[in-house]
N, C-alpha and C. Protein backbone atom coordinates (compact mmCIF):
# COMPACT_ATOMS: atom_id res chain seq x y z
N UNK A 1 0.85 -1.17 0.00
CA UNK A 1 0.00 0.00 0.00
C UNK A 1 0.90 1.24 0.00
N UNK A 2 0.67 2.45 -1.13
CA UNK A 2 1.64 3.23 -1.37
C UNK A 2 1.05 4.13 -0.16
N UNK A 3 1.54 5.37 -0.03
CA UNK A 3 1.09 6.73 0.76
C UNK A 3 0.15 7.16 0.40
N UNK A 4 -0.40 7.27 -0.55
CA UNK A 4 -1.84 8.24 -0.82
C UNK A 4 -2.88 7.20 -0.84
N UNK A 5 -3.09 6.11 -0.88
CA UNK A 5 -3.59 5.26 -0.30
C UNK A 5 -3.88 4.97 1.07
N UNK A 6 -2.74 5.27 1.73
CA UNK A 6 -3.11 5.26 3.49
C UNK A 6 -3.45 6.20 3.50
N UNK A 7 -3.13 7.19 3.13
CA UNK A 7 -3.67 8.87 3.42
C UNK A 7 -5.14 9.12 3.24
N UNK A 8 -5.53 8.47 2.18
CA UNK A 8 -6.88 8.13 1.92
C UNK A 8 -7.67 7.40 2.60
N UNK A 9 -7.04 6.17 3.10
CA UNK A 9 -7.53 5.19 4.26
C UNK A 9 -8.26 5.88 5.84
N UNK A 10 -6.85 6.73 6.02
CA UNK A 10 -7.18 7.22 7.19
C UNK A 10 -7.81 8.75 7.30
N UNK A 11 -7.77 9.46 6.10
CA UNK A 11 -8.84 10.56 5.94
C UNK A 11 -10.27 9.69 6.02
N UNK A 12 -10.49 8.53 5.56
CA UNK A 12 -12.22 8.13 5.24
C UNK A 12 -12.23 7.85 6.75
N UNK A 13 -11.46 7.25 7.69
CA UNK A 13 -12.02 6.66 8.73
C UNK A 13 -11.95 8.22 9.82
N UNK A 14 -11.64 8.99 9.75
CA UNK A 14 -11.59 10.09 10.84
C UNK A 14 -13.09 10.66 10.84
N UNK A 15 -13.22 11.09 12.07
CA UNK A 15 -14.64 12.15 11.82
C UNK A 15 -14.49 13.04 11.17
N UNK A 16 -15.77 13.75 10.98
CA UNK A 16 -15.87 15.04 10.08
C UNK A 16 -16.05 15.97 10.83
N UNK A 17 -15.16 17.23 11.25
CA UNK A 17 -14.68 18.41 11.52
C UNK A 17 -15.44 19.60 11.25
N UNK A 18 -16.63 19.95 11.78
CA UNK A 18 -17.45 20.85 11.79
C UNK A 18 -17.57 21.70 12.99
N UNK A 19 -16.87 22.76 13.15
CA UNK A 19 -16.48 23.33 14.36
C UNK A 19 -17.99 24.52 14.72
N UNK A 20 -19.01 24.25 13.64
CA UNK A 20 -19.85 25.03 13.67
C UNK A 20 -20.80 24.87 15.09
N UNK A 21 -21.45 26.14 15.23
CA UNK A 21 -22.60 26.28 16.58
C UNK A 21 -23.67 24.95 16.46
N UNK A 22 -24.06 24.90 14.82
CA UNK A 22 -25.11 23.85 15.43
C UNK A 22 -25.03 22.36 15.32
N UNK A 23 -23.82 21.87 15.48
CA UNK A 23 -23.56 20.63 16.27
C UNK A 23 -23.28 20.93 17.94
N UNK A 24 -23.18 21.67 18.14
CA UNK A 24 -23.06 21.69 19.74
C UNK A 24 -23.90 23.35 20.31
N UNK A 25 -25.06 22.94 21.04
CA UNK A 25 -25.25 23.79 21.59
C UNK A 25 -25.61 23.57 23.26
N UNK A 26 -25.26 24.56 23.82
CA UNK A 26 -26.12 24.51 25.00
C UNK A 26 -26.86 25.40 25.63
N UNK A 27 -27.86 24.58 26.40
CA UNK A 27 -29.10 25.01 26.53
C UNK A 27 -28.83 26.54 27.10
N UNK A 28 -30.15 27.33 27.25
CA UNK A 28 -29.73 28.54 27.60
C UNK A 28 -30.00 28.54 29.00
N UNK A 29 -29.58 28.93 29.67
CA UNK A 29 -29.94 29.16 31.74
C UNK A 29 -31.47 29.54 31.65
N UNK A 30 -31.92 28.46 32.24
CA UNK A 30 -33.55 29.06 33.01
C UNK A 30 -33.09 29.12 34.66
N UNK A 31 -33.32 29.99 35.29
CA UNK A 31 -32.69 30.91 36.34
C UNK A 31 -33.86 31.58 37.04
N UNK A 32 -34.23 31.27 38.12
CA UNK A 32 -35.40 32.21 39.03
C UNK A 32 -34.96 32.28 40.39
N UNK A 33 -34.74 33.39 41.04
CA UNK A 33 -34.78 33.68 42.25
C UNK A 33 -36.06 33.27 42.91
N UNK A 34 -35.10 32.96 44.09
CA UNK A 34 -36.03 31.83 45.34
C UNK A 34 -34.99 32.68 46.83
N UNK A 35 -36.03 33.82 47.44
CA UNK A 35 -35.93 34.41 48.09
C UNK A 35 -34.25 34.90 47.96
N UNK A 36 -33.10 34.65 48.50
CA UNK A 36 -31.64 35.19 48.71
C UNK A 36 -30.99 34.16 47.57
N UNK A 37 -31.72 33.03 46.79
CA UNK A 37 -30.77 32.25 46.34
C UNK A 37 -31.37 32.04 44.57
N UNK A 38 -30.22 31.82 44.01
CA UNK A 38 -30.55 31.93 42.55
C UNK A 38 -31.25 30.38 41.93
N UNK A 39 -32.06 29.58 41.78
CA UNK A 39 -31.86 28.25 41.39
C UNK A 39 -32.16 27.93 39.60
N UNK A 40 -31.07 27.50 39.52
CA UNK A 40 -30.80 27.38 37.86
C UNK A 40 -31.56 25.88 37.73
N UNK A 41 -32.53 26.19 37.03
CA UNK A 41 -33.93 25.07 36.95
C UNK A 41 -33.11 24.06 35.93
N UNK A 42 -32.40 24.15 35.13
CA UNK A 42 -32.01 23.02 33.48
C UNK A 42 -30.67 22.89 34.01
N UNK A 43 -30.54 22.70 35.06
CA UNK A 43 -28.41 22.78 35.63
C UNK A 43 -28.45 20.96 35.02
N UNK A 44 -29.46 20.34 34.98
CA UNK A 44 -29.04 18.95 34.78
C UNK A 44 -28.80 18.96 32.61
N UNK A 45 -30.00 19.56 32.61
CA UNK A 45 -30.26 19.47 31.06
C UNK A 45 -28.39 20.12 30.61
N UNK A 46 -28.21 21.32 31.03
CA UNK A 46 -26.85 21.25 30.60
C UNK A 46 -26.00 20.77 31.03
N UNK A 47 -25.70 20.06 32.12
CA UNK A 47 -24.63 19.38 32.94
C UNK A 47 -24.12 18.15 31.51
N UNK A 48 -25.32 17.39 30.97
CA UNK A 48 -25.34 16.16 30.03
C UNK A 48 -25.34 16.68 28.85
N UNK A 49 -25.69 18.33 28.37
CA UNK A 49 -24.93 18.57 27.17
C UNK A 49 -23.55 18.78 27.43
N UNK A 50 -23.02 19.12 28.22
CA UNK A 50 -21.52 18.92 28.58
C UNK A 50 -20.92 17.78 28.26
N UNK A 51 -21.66 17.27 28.71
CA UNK A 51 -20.87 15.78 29.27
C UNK A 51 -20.32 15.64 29.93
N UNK A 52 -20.00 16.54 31.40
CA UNK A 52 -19.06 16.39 32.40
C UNK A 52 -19.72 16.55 33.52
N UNK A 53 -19.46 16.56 34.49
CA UNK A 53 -19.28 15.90 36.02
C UNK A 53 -20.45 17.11 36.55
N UNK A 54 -21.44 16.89 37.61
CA UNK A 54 -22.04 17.70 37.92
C UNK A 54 -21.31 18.92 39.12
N UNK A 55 -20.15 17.93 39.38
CA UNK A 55 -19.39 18.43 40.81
C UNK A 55 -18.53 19.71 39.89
N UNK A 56 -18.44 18.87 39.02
CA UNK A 56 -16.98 19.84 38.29
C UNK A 56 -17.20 21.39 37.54
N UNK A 57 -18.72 20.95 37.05
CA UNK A 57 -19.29 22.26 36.17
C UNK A 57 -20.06 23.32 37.53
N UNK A 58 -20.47 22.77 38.14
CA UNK A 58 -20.72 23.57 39.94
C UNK A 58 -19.42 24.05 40.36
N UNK A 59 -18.84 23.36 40.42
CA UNK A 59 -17.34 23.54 41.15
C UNK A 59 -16.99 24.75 40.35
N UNK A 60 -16.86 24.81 39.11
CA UNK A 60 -16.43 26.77 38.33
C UNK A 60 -17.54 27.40 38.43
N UNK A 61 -18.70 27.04 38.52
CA UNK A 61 -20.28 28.56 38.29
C UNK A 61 -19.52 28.79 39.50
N UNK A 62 -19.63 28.08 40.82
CA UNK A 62 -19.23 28.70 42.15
C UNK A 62 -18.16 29.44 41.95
N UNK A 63 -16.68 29.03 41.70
CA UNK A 63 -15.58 29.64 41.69
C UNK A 63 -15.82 31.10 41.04
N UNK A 64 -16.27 30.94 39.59
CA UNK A 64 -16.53 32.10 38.84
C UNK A 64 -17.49 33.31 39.49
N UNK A 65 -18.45 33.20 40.19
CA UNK A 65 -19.73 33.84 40.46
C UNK A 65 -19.26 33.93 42.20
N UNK A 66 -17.94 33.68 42.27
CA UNK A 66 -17.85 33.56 43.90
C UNK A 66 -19.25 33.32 45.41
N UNK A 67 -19.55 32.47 44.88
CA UNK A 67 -20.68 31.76 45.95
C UNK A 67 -20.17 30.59 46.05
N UNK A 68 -21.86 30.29 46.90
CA UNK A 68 -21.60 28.33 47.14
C UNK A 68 -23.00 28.13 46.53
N UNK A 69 -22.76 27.24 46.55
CA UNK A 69 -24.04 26.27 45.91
C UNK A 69 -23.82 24.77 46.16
N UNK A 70 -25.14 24.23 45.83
CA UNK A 70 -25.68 22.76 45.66
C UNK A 70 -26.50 22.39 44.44
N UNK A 71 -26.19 21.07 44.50
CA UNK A 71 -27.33 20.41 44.03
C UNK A 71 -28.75 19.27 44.88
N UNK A 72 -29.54 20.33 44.51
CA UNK A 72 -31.08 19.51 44.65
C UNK A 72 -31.41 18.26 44.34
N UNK A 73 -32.30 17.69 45.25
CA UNK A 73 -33.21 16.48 44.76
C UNK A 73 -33.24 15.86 43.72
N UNK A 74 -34.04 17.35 42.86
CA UNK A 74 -34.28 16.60 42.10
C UNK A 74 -33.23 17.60 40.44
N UNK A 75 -32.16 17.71 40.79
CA UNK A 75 -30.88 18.33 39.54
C UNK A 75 -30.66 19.45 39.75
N UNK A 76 -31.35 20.41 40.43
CA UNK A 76 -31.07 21.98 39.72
C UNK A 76 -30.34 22.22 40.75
N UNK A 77 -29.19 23.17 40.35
CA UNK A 77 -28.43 23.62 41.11
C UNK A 77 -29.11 25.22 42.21
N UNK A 78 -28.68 25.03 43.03
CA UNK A 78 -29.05 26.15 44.28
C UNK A 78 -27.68 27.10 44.07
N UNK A 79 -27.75 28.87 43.96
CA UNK A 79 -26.75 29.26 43.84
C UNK A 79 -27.14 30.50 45.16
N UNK A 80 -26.32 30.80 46.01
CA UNK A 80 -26.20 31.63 47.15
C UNK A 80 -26.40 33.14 46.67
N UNK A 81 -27.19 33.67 46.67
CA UNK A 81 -26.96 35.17 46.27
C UNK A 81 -28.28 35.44 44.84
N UNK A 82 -27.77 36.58 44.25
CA UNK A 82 -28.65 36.63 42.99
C UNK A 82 -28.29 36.82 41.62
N UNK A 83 -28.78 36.04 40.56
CA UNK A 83 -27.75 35.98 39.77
C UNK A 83 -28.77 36.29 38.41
N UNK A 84 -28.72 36.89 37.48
CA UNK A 84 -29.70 36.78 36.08
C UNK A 84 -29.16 35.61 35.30
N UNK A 85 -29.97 35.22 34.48
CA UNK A 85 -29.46 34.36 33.52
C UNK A 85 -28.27 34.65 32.27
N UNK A 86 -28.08 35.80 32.13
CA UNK A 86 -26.73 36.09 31.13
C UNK A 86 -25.57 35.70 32.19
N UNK A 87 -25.74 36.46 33.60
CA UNK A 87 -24.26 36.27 34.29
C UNK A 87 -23.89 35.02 34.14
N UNK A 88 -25.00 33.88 34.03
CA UNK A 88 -24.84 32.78 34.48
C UNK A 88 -24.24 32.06 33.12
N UNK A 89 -25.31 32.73 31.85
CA UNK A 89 -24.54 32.96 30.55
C UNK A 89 -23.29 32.59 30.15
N UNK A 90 -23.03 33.68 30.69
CA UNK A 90 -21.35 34.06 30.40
C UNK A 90 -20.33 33.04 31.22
N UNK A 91 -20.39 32.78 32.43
CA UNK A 91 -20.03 31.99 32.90
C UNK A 91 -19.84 30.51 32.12
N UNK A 92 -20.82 30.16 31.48
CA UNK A 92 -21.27 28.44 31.23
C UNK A 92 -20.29 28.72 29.79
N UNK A 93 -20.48 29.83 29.20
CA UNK A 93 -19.39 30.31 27.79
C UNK A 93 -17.77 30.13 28.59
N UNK A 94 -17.64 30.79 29.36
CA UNK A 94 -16.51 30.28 29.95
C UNK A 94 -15.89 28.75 30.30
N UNK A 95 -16.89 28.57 30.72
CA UNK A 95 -16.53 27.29 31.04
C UNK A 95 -16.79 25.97 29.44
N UNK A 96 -17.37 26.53 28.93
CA UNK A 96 -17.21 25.92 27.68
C UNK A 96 -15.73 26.11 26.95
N UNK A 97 -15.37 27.03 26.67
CA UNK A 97 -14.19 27.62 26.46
C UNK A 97 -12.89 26.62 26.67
N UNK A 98 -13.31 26.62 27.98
CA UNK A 98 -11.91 26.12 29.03
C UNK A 98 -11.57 24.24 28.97
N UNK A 99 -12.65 24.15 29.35
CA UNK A 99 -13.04 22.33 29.40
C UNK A 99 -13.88 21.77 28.18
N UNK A 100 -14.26 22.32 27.59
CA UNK A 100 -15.10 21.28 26.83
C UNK A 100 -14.69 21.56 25.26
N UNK A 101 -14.19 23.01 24.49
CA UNK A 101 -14.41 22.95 23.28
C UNK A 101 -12.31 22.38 22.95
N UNK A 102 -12.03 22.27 21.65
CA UNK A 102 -10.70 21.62 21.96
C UNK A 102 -10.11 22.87 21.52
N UNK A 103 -9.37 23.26 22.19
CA UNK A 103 -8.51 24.82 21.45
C UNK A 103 -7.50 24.39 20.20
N UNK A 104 -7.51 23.48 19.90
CA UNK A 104 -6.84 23.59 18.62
C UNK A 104 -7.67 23.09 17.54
N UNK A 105 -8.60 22.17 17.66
CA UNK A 105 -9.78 22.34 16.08
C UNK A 105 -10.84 22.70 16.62
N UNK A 106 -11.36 23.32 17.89
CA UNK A 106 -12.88 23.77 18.49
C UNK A 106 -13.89 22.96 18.25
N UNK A 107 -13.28 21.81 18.05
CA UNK A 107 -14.61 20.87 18.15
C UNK A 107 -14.98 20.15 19.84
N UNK A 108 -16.02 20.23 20.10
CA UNK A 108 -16.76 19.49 21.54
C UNK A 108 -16.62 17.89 21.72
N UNK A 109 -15.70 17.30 20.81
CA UNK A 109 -15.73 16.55 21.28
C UNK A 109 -13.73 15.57 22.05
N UNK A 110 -14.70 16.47 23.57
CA UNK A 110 -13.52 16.38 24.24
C UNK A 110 -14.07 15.61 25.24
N UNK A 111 -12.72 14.91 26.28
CA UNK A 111 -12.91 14.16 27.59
C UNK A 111 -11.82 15.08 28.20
N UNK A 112 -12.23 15.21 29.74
CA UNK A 112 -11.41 15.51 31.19
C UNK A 112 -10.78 14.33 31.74
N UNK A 113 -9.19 14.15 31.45
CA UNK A 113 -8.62 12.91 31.97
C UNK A 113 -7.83 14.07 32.91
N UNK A 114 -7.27 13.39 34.33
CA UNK A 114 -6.60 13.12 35.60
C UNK A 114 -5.71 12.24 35.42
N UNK A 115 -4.47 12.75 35.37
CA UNK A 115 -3.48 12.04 35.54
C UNK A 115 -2.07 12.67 36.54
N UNK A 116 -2.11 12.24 37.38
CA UNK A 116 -0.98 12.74 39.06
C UNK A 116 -0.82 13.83 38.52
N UNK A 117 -2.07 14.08 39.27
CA UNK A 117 -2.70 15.72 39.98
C UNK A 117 -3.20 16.79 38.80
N UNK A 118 -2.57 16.07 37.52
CA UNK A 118 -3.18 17.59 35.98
C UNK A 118 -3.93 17.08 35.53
N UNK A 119 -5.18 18.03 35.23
CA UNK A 119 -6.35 17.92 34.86
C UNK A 119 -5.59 18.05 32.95
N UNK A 120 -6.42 17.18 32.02
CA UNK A 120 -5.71 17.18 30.65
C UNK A 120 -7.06 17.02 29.82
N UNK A 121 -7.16 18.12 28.88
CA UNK A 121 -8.26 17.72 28.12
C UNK A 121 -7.84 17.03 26.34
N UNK A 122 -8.33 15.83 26.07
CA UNK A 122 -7.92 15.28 25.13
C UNK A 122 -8.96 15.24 24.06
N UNK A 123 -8.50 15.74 22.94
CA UNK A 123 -9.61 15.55 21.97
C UNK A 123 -10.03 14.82 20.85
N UNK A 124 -10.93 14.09 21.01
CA UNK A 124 -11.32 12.69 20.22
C UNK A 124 -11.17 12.88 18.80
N UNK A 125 -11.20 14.18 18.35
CA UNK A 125 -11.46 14.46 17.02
C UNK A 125 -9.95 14.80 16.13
N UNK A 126 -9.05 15.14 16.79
CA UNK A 126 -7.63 15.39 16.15
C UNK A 126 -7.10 15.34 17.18
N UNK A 127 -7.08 14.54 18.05
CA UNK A 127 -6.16 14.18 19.15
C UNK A 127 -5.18 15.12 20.15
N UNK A 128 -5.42 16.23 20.16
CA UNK A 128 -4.69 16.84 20.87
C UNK A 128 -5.20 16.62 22.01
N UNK A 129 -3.80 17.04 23.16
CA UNK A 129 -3.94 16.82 24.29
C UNK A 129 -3.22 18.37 25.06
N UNK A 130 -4.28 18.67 25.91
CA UNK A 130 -3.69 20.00 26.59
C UNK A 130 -4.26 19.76 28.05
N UNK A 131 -3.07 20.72 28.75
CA UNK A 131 -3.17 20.49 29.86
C UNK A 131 -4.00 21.94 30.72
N UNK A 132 -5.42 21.78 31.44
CA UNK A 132 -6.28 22.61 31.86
C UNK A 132 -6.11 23.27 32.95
């Protein structure tokens, strides 16, 4: 098998590279204040367009928005204080940014690997690997 033959081989078997908005979106913040505390009603619906950890995507709204929070019963996250739905916006853009899109082809389809102690995001689609 010459070179443009494998080259060909392994162009047909790769995914297709569409870094566009509408293969990946996420949902927009539904957000209502509940007396002193913000509760983001769809925290689950986007937690699973993520695809990542409910602890982990809480773990930055908090960091970012400097509060605390939980998660509820029944998914939605509880956030300490008051928050509109853009702040919360902007935030989830951030955090898309950081963990989930791949900074070198911007495609979403990434995983969060741990390996002694660095968080590394690797991307399924052209394989890069960076460290978060």
């Amino acid at each position: 098998m010459d070179y443009q033959d494998s080259l060909d081989r392994a162009m047909a078997k790769k995914p297709e590279q569409d870094a566009g908005d509408s293969r990946f979106s996420v949902p927009d913040p539904n957000v209502r204040a509940e007396g002193s505390a913000t509760v983001y009603e769809n925290f689950q619906a986007t937690v699973d367009r993520l695809d990542r950890s409910e602890r982990h995507v809480l773990k930055f709204i908090q960091n970012d928005l400097g509060t605390s929070a939980q998660i509820d019963e029944s998914g939605r996250a509880r956030l300490t204080g008051s928050f509109d739905a853009d702040r919360i916006q902007d935030v989830l853009d951030a955090y898309v940014d950081k963990y989930v899109r791949c900074p070198e082809c911007g495609l979403p389809d990434t995983k969060l690997t741990q390996k002694d102690d660095v968080e590394r995001l690797t991307c399924e689609a052209c394989g890069a690997r960076t460290t978060v």
